[in-house]
Protein backbone atom coordinates (compact mmCIF):
# COMPACT_ATOMS: atom_id res chain seq x y z
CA UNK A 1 16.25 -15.12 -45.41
CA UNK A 2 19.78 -14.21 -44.03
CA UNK A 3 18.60 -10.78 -42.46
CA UNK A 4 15.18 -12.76 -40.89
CA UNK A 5 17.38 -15.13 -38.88
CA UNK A 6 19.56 -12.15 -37.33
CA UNK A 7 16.36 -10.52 -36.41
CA UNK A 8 15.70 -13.55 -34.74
CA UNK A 9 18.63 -14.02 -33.27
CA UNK A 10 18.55 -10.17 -31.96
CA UNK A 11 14.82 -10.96 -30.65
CA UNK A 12 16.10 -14.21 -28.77
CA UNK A 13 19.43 -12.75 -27.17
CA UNK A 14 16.93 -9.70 -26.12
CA UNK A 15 15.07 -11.81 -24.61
CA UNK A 16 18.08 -14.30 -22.96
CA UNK A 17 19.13 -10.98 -21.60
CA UNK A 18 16.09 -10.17 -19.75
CA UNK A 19 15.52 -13.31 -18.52
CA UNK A 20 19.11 -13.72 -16.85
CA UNK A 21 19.35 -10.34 -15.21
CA UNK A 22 15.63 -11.03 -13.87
CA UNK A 23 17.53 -13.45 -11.80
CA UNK A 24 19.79 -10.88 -9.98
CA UNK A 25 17.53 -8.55 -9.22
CA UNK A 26 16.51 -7.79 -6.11
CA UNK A 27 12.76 -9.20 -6.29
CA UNK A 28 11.20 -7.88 -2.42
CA UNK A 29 10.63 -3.87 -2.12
CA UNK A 30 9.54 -0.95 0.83
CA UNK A 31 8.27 1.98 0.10
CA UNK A 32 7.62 4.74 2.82
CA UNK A 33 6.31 7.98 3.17
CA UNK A 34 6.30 10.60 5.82
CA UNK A 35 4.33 14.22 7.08
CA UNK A 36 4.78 16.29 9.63
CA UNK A 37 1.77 17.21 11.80
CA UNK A 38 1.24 20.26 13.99
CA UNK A 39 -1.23 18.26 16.60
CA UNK A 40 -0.60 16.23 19.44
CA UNK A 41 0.71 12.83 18.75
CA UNK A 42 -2.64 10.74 20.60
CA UNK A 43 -4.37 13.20 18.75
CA UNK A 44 -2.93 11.90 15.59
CA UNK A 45 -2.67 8.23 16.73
CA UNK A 46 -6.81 8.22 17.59
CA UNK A 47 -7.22 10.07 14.44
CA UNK A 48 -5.18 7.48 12.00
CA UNK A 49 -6.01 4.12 13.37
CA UNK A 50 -9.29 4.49 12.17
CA UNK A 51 -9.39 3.09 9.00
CA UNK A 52 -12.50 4.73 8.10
CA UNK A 53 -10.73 8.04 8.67
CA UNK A 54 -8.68 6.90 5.82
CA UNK A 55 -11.27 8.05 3.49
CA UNK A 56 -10.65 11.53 4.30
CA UNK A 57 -7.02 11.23 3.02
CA UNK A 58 -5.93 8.42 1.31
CA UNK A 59 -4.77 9.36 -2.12
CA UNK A 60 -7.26 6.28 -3.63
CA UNK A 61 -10.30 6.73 -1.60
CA UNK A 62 -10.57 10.42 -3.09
CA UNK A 63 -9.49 8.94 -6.47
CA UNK A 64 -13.05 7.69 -6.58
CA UNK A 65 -15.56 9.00 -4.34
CA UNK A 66 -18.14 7.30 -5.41
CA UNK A 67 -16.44 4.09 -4.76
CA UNK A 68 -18.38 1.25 -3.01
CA UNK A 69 -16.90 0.72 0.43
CA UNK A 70 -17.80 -1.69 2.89
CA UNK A 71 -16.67 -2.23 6.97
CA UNK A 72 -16.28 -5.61 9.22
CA UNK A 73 -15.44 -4.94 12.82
CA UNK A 74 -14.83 -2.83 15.06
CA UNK A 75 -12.70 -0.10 13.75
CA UNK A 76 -9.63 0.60 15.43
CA UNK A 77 -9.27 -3.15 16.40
CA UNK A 78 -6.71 -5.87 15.37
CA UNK A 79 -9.24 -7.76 12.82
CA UNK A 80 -11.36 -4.61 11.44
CA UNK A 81 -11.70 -4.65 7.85
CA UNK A 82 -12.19 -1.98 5.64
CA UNK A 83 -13.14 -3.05 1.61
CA UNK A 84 -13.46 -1.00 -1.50
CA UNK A 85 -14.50 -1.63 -5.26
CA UNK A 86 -14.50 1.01 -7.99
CA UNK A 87 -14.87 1.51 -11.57
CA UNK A 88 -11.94 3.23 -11.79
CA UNK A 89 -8.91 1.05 -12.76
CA UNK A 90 -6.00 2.52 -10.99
CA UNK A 91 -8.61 2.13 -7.34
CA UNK A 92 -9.85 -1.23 -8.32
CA UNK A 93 -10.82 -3.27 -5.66
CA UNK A 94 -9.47 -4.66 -2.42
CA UNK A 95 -9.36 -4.94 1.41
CA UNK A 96 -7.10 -3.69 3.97
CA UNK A 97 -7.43 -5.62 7.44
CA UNK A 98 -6.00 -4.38 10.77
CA UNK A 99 -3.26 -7.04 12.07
CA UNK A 100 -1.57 -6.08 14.98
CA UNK A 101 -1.24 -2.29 17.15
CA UNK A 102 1.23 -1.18 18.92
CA UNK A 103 -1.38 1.64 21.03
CA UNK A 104 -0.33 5.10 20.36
CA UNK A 105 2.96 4.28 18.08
CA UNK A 106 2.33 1.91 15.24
CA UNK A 107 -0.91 -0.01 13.50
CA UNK A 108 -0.02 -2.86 10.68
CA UNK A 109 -2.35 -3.88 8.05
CA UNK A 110 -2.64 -6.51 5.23
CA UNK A 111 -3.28 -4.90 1.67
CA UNK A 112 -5.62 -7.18 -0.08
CA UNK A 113 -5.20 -6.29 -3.65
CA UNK A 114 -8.21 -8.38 -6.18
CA UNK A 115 -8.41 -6.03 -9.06
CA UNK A 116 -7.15 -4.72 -11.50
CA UNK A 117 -4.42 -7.31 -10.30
CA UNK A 118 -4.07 -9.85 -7.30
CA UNK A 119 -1.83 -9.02 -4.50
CA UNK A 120 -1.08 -8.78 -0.90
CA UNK A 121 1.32 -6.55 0.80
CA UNK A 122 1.70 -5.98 4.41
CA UNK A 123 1.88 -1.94 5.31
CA UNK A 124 2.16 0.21 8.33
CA UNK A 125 1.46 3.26 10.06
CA UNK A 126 3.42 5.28 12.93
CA UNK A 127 3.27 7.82 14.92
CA UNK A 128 6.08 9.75 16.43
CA UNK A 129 6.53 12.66 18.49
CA UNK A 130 8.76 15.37 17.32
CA UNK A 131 7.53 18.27 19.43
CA UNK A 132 5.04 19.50 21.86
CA UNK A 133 2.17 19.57 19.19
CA UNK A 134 4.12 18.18 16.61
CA UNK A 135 3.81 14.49 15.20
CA UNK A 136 6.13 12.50 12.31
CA UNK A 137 3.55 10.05 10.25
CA UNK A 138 5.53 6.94 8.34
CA UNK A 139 3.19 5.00 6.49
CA UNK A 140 4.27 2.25 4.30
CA UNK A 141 4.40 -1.01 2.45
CA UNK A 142 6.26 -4.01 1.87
CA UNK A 143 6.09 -6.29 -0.75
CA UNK A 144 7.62 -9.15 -3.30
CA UNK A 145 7.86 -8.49 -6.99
């Protein structure tokens, strides 16, 4: 009986623990990511703000390519939506919708996330010029534990 309630005890202090430092910690993250291109930056630009172009390099679309994906819009546009579902769990299934462009530097989206968990994240794309036919790509994402 003696050695049941320490176990408890352990299990609840574990658990007090956990609980308190959830409190300090910093709950809002960015993550971002960056290539180097050897093409023209409005090459680049005309080439990435097409979501569907996505498709041809996003780490998730070729994941699954037999995923089911679906367009609204007018891709390119503030508005244009581009939606996927798939049977595999780490693609799930989700949106990503064009809100705002900065023409030729910078194109922000809203990450729809519906499965395998709800979410929504805001992310970005830009474009940068580091050379005569050389172009910096940031893409990234913020979001709120």
């Amino acid at each position: 009986m003696k050695f049941l309630k320490w176990i408890l005890i352990v299990v609840v202090s574990v658990i007090v623990l956990v609980l308190i430092t959830a409190l300090f910690v910093k709950k809002e993250y960015a993550v971002e990511k960056q290539i180097e291109i050897n093409k023209p930056k409005q090459e680049v630009y005309n080439y990435v703000v097409l979501l569907t172009n996505q498709n041809n390099y996003s780490k998730w679309a070729t994941s699954d390519p037999a995923m089911e994906k679906t367009f609204t819009g007018v891709d390119g546009t503030v508005g244009f939506v581009s939606a996927w579902k798939s049977e595999v769990k780490n693609v799930g299934a989700g949106e990503q919708e064009i809100t705002k462009i900065d023409p030729g530097k910078r194109i922000d989206y809203e990450l729809r996330f519906k499965e395998p968990m709800e979410d929504t994240n805001m992310a970005h794309m830009t474009v940068d010029s580091i050379g005569e036919n050389k172009t910096l790509v940031k893409w990234g994402f913020d979001g709120v534990m």
